[in-house]
PDB file of N, CA and C in Angstrom:
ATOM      1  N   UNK A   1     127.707  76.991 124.438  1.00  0.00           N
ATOM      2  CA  UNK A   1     128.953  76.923 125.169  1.00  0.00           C
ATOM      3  C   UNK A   1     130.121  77.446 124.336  1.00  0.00           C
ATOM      4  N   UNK A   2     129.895  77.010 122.868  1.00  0.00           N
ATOM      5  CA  UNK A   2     131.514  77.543 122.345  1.00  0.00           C
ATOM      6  C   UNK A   2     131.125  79.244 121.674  1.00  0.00           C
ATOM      7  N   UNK A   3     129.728  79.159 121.848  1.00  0.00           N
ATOM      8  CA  UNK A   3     130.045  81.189 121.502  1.00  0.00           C
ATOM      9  C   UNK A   3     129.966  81.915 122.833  1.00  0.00           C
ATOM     10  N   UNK A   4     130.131  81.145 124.088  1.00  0.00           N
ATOM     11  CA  UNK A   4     130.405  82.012 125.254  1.00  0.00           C
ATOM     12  C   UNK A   4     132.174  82.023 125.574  1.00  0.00           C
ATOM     13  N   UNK A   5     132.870  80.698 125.182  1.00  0.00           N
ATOM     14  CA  UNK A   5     134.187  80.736 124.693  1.00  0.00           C
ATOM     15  C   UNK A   5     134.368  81.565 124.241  1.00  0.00           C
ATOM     16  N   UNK A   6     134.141  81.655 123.204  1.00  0.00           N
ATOM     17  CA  UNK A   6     134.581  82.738 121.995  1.00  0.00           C
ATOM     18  C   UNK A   6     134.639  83.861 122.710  1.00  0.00           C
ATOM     19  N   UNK A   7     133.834  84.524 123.210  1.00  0.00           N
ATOM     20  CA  UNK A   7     133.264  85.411 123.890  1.00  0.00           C
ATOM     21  C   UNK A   7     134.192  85.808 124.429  1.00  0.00           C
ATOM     22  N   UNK A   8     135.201  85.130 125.158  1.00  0.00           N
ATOM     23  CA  UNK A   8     135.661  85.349 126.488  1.00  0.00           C
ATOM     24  C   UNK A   8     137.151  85.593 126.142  1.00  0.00           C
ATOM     25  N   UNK A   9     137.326  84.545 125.195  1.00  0.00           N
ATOM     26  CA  UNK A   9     138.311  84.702 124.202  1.00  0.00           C
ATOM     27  C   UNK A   9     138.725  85.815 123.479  1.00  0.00           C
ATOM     28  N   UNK A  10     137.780  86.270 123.144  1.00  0.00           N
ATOM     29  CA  UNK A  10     137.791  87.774 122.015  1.00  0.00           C
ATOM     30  C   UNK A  10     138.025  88.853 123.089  1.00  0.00           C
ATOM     31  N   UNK A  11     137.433  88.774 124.683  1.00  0.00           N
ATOM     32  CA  UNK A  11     137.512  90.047 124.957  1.00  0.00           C
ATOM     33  C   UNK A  11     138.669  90.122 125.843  1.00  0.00           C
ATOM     34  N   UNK A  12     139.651  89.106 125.990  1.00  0.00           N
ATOM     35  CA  UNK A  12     140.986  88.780 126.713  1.00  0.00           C
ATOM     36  C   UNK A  12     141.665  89.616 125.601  1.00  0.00           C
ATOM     37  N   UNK A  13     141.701  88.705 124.025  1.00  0.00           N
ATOM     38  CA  UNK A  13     142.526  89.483 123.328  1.00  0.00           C
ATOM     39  C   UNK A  13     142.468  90.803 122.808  1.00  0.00           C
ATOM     40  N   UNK A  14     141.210  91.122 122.536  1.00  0.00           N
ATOM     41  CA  UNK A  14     141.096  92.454 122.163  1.00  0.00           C
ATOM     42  C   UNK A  14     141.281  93.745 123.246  1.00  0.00           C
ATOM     43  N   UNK A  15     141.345  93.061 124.840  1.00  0.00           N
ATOM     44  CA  UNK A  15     142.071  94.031 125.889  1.00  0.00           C
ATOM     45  C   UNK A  15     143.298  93.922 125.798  1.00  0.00           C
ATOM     46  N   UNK A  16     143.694  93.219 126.049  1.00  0.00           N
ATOM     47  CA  UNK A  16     145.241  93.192 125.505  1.00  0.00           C
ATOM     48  C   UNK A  16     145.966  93.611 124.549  1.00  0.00           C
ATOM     49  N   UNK A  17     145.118  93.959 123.276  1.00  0.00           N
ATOM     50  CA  UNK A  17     145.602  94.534 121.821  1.00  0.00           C
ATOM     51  C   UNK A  17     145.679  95.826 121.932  1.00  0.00           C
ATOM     52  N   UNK A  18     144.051  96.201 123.253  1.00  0.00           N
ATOM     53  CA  UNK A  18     144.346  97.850 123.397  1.00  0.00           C
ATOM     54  C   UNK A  18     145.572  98.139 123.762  1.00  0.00           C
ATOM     55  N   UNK A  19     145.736  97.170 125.243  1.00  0.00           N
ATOM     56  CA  UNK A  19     147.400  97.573 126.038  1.00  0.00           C
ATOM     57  C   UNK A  19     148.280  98.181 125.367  1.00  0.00           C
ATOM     58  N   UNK A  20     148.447  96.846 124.021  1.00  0.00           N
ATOM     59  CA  UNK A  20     149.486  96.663 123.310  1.00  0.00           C
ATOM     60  C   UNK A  20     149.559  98.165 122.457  1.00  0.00           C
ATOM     61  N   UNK A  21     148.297  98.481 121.773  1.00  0.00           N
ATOM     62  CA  UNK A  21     148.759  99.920 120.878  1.00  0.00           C
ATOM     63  C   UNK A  21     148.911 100.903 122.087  1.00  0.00           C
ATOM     64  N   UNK A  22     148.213 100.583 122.845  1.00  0.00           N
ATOM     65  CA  UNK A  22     148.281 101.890 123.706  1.00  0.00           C
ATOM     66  C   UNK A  22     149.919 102.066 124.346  1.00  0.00           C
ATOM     67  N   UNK A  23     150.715 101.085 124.358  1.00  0.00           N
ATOM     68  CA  UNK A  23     151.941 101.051 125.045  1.00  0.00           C
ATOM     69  C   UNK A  23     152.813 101.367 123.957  1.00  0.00           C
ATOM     70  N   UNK A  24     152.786 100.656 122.499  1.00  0.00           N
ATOM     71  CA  UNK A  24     153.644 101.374 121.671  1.00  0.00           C
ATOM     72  C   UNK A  24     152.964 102.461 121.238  1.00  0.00           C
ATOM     73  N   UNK A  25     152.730 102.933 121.170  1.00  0.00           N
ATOM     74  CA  UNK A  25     151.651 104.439 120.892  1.00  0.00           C
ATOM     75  C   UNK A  25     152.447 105.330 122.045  1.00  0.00           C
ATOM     76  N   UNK A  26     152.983 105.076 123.212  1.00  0.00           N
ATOM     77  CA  UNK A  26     153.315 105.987 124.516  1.00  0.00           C
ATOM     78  C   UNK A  26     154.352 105.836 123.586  1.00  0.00           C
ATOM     79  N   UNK A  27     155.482 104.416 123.614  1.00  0.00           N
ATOM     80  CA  UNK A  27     156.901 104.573 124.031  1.00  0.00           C
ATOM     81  C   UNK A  27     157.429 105.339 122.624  1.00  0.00           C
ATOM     82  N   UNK A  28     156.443 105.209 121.549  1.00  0.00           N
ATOM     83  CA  UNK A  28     156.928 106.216 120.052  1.00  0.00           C
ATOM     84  C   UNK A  28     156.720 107.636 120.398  1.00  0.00           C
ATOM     85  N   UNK A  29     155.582 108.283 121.194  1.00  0.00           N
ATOM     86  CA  UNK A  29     155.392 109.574 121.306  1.00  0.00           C
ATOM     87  C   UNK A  29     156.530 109.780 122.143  1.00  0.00           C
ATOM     88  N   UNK A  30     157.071 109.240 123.122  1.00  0.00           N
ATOM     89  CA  UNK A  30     157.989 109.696 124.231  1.00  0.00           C
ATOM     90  C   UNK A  30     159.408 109.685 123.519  1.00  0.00           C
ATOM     91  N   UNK A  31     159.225 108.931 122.355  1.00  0.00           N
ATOM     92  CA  UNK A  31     161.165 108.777 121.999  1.00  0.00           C
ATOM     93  C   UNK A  31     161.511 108.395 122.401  1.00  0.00           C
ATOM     94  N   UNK A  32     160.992 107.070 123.312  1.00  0.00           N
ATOM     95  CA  UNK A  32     161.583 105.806 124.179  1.00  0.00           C
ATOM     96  C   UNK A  32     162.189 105.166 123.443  1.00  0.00           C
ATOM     97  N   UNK A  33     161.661 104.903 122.031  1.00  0.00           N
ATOM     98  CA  UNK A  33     162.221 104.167 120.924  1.00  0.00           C
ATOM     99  C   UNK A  33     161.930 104.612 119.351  1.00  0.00           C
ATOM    100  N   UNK A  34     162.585 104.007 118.742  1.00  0.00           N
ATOM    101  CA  UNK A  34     162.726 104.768 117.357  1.00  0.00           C
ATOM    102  C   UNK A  34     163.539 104.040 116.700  1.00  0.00           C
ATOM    103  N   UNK A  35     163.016 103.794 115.477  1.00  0.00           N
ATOM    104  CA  UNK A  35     163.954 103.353 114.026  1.00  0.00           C
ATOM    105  C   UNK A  35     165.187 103.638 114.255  1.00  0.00           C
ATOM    106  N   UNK A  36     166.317 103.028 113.452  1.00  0.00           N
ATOM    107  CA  UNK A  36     167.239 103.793 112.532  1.00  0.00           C
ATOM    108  C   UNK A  36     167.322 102.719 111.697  1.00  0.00           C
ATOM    109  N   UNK A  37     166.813 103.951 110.782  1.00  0.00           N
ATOM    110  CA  UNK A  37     166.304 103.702 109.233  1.00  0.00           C
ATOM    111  C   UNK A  37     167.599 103.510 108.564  1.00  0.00           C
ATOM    112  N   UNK A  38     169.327 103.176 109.220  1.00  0.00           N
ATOM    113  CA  UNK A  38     170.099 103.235 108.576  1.00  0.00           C
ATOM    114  C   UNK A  38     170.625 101.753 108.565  1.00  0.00           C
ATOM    115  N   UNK A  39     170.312 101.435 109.650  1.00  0.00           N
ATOM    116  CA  UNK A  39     170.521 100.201 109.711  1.00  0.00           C
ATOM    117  C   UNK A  39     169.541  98.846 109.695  1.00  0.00           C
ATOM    118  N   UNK A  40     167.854  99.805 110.235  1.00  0.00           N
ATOM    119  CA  UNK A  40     166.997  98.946 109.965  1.00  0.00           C
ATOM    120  C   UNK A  40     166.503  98.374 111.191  1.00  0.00           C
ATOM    121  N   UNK A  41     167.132  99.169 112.347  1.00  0.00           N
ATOM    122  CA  UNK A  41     167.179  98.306 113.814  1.00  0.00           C
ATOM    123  C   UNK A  41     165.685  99.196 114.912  1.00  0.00           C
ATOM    124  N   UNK A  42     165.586  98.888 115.606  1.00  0.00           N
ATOM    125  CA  UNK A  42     164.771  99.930 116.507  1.00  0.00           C
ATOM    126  C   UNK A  42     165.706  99.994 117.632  1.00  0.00           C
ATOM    127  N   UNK A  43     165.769 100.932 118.362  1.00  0.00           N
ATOM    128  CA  UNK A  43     166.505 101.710 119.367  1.00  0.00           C
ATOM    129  C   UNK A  43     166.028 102.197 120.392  1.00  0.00           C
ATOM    130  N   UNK A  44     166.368 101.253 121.633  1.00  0.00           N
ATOM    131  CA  UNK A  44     165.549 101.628 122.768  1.00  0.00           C
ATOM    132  C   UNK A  44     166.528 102.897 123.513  1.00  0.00           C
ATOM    133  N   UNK A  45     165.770 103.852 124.294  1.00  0.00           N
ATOM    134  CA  UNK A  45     166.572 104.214 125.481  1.00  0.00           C
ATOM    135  C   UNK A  45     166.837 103.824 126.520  1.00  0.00           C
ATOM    136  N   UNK A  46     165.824 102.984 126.996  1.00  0.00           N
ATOM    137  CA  UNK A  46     166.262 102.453 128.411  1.00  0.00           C
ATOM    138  C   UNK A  46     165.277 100.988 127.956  1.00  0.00           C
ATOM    139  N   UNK A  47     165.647 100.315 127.880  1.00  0.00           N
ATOM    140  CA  UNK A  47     165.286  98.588 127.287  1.00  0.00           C
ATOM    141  C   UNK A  47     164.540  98.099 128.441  1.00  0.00           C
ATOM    142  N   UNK A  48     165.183  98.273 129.802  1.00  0.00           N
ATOM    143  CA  UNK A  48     164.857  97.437 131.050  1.00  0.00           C
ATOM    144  C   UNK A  48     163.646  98.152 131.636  1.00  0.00           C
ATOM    145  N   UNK A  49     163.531  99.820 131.317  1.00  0.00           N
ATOM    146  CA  UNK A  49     162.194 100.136 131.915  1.00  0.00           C
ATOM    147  C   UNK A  49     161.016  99.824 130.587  1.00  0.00           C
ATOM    148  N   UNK A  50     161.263  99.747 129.801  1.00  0.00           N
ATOM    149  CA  UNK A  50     160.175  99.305 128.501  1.00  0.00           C
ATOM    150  C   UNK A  50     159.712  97.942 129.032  1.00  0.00           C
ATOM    151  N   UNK A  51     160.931  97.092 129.315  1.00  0.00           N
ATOM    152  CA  UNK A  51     160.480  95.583 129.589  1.00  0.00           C
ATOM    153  C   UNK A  51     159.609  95.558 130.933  1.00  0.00           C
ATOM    154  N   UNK A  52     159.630  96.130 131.698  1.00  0.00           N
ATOM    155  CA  UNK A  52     159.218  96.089 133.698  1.00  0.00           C
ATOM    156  C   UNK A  52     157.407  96.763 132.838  1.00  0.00           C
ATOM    157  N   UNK A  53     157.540  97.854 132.525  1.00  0.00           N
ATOM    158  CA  UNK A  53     156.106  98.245 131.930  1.00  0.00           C
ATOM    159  C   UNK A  53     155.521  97.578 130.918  1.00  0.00           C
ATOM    160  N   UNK A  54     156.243  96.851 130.132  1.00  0.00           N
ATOM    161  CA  UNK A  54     155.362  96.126 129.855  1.00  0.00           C
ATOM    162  C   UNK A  54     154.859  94.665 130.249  1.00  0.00           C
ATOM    163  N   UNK A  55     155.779  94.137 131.166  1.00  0.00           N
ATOM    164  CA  UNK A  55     155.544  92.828 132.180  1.00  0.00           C
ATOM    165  C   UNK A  55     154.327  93.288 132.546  1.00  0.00           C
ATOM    166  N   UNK A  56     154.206  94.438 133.637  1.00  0.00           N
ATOM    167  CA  UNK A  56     153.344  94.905 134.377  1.00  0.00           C
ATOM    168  C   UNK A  56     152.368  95.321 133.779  1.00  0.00           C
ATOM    169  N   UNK A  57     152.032  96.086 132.333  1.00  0.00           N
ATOM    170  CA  UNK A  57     150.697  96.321 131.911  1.00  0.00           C
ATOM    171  C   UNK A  57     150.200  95.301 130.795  1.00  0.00           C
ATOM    172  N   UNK A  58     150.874  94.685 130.472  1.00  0.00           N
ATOM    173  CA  UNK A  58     150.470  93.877 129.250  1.00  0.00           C
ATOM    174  C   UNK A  58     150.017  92.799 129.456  1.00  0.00           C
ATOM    175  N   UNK A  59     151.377  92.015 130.219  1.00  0.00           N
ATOM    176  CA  UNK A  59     150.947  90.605 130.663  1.00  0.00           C
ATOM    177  C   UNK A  59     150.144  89.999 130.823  1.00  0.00           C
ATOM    178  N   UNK A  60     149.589  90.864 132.328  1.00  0.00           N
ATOM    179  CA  UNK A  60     148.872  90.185 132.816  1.00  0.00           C
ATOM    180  C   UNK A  60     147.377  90.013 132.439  1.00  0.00           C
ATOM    181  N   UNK A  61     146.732  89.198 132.591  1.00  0.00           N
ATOM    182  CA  UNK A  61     145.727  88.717 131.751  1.00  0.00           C
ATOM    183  C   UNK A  61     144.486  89.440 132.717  1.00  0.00           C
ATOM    184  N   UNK A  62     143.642  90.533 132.223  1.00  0.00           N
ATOM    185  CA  UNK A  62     142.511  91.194 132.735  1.00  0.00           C
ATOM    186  C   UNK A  62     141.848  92.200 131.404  1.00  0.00           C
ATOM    187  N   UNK A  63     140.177  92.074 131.969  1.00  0.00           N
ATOM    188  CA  UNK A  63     139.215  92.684 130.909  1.00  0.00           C
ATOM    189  C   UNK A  63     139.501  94.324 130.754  1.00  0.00           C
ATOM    190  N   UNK A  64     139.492  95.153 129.876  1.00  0.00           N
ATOM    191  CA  UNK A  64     139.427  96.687 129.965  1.00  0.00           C
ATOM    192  C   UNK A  64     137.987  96.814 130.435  1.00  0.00           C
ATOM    193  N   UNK A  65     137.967  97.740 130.514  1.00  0.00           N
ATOM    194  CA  UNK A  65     136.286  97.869 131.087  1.00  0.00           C
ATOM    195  C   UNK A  65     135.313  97.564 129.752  1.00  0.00           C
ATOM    196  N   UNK A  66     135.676  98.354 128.630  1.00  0.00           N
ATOM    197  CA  UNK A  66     134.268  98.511 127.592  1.00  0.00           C
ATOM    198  C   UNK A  66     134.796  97.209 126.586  1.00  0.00           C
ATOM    199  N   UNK A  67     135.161  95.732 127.338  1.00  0.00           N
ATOM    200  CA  UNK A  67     135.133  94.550 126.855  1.00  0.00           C
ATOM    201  C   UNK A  67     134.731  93.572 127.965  1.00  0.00           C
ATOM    202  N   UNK A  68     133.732  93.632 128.364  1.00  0.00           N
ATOM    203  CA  UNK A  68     133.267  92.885 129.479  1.00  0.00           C
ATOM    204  C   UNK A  68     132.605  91.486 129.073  1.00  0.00           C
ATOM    205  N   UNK A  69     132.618  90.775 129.764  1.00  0.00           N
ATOM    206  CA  UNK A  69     131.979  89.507 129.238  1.00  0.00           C
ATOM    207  C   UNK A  69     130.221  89.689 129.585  1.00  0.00           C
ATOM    208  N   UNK A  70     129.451  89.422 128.978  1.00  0.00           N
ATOM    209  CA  UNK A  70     127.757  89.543 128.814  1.00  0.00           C
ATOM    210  C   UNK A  70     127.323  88.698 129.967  1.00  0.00           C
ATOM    211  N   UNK A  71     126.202  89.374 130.888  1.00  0.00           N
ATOM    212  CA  UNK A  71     126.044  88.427 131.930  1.00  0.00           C
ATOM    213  C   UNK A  71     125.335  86.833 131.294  1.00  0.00           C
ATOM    214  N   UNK A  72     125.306  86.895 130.606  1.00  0.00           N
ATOM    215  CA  UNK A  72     124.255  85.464 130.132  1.00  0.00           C
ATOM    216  C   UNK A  72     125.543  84.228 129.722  1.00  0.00           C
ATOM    217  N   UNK A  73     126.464  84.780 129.727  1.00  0.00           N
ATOM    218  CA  UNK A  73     127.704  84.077 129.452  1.00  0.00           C
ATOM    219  C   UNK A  73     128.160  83.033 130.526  1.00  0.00           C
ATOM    220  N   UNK A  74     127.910  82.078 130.272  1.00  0.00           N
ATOM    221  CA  UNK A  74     128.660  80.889 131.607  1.00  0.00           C
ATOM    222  C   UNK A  74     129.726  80.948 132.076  1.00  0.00           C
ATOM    223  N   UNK A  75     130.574  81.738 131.724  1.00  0.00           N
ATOM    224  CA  UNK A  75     131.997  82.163 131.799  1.00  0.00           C
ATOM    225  C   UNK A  75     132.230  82.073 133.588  1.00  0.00           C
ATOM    226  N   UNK A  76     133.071  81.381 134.377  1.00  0.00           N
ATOM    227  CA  UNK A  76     133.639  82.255 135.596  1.00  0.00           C
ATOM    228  C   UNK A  76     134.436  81.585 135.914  1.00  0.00           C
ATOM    229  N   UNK A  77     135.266  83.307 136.519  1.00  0.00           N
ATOM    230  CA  UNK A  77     136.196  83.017 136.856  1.00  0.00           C
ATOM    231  C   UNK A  77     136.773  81.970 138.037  1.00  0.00           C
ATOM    232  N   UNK A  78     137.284  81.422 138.540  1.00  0.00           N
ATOM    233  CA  UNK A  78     137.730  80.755 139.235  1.00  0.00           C
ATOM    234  C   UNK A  78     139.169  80.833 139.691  1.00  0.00           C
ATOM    235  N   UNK A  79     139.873  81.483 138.926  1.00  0.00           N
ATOM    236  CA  UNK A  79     141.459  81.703 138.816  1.00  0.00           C
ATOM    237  C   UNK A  79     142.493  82.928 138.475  1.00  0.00           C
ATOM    238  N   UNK A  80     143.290  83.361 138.981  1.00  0.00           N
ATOM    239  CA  UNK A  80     143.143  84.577 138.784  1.00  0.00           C
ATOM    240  C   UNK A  80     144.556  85.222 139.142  1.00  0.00           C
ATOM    241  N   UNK A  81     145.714  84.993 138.171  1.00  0.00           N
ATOM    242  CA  UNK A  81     147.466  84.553 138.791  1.00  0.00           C
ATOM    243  C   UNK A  81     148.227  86.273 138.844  1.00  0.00           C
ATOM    244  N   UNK A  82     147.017  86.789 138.702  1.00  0.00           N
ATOM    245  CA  UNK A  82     147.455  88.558 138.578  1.00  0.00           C
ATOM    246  C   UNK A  82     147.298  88.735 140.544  1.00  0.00           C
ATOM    247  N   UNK A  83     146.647  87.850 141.012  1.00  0.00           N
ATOM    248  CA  UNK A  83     145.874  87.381 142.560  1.00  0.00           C
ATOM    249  C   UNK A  83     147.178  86.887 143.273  1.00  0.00           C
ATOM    250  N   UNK A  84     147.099  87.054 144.478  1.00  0.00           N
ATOM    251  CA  UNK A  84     147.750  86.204 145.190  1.00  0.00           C
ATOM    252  C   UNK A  84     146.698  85.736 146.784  1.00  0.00           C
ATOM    253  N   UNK A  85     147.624  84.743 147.520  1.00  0.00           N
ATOM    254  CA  UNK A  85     147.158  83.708 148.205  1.00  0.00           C
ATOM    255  C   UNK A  85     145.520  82.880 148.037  1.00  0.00           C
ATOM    256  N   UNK A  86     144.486  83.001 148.814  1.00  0.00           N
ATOM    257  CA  UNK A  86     143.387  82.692 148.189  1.00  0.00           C
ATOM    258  C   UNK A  86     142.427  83.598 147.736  1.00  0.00           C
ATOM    259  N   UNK A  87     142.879  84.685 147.352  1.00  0.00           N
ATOM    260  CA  UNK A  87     142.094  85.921 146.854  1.00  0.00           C
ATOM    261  C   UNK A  87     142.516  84.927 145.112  1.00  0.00           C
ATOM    262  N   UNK A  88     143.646  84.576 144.854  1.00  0.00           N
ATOM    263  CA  UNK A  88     144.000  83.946 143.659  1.00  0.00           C
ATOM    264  C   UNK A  88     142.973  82.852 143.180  1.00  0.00           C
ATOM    265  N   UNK A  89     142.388  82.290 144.232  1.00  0.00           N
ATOM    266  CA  UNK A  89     141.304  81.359 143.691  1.00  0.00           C
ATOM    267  C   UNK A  89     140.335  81.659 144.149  1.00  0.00           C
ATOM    268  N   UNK A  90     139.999  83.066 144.011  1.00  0.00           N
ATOM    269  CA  UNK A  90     138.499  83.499 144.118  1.00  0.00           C
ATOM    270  C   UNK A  90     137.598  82.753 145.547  1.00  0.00           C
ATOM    271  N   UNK A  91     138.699  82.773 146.678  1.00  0.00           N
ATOM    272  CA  UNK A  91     138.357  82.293 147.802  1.00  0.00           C
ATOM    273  C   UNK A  91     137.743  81.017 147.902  1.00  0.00           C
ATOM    274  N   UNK A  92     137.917  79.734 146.819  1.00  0.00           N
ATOM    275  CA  UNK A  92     137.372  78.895 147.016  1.00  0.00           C
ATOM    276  C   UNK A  92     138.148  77.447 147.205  1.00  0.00           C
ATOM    277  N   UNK A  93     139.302  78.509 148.045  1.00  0.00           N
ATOM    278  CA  UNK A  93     140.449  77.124 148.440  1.00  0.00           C
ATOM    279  C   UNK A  93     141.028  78.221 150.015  1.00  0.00           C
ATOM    280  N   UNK A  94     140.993  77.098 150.783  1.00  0.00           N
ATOM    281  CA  UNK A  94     141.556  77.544 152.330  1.00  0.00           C
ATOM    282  C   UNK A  94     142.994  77.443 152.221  1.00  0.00           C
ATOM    283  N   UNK A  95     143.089  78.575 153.243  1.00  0.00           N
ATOM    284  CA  UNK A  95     144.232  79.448 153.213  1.00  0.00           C
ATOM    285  C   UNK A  95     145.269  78.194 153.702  1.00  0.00           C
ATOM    286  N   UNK A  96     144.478  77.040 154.581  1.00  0.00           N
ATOM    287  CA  UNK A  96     145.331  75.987 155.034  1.00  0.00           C
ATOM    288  C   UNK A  96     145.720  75.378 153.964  1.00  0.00           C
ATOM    289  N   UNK A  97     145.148  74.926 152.378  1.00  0.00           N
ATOM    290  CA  UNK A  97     145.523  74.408 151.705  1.00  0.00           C
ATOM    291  C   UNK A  97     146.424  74.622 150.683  1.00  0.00           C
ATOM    292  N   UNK A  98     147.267  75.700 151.037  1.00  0.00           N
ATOM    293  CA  UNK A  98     148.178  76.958 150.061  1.00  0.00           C
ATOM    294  C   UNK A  98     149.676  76.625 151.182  1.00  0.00           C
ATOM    295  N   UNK A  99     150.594  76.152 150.400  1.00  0.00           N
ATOM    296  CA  UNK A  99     152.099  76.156 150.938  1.00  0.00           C
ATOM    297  C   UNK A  99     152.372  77.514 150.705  1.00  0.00           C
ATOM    298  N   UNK A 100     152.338  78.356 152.672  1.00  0.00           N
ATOM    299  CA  UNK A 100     153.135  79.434 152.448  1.00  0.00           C
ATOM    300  C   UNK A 100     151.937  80.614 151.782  1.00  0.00           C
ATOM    301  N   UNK A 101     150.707  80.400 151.588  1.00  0.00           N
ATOM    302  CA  UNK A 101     149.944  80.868 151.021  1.00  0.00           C
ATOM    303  C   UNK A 101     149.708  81.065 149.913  1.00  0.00           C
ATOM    304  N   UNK A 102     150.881  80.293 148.842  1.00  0.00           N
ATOM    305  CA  UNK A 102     150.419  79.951 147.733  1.00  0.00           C
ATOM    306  C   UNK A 102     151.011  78.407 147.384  1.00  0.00           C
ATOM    307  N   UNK A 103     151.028  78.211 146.151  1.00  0.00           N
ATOM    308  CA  UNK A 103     151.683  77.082 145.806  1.00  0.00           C
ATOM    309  C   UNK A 103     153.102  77.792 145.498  1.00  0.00           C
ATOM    310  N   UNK A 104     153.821  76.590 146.107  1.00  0.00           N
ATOM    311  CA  UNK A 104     155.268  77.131 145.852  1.00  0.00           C
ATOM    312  C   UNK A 104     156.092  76.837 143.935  1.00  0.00           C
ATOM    313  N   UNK A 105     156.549  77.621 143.715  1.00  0.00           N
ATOM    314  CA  UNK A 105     157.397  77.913 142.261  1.00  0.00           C
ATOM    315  C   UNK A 105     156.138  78.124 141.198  1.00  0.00           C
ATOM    316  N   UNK A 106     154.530  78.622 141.776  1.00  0.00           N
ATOM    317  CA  UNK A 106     153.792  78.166 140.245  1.00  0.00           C
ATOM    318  C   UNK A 106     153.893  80.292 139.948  1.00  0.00           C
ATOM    319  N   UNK A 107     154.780  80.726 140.751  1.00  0.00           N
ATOM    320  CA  UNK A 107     154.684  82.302 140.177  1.00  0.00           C
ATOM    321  C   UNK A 107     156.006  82.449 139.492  1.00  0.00           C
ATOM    322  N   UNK A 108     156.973  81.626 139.512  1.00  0.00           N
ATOM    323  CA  UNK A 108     158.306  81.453 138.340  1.00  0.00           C
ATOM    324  C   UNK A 108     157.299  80.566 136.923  1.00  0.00           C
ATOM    325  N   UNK A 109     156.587  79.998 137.370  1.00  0.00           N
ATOM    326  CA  UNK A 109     156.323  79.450 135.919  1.00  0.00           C
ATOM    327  C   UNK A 109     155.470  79.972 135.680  1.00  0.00           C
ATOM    328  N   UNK A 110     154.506  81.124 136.074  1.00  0.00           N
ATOM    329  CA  UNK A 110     153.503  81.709 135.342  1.00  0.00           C
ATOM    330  C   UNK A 110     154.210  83.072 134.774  1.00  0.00           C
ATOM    331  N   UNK A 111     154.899  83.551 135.513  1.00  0.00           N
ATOM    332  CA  UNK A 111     155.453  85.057 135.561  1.00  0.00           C
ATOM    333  C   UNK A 111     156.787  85.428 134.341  1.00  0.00           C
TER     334      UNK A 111
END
């Protein structure tokens, strides 16, 4: 049980680490951002589209493809807040039991 954890664990973060170089890796080639080595600061061009792309690719919590979890792994999903209404719980809650089709305020506190 705890090396199928692990498992599942390692391949959340290590997709996410790709995101992560892969997103500063874009916004340095593009000159989105950049040092100044005079003051020591980094320097965005546009701050608010860096932040929206990376809400949207980083955040959210999903496997890259060539980090998949091993089928022998007990791992499942059940939950899934990148999801909405009961597609979010992997269809194993009725649509009657969702305020509004989801729970109300749990996408301000996840998001």
């Amino acid at each position: 049980m705890m090396t199928d954890l692990f498992e599942v664990i390692f391949a959340y973060t290590r997709s996410r680490m790709k995101r992560i170089n892969k997103f500063l890796e874009l916004t340095v080639n593009n000159g989105d951002a950049y040092m100044d080595y005079s003051t020591g600061k980094v320097i965005y061009k546009d701050y608010k589209k860096l932040e929206q792309e990376f809400r949207k690719n980083i955040i959210p919590n999903r496997l890259e493809p060539e980090y998949k979890i091993g089928q022998n792994n007990g791992f499942k999903l059940i939950m899934d807040f990148n999801l909405k209404g009961v597609d979010r719980y992997m269809n194993l809650v009725e649509e009657e039991c969702l305020v509004n089709g989801n729970y109300e305020g749990i996408d301000d506190e996840w998001n």
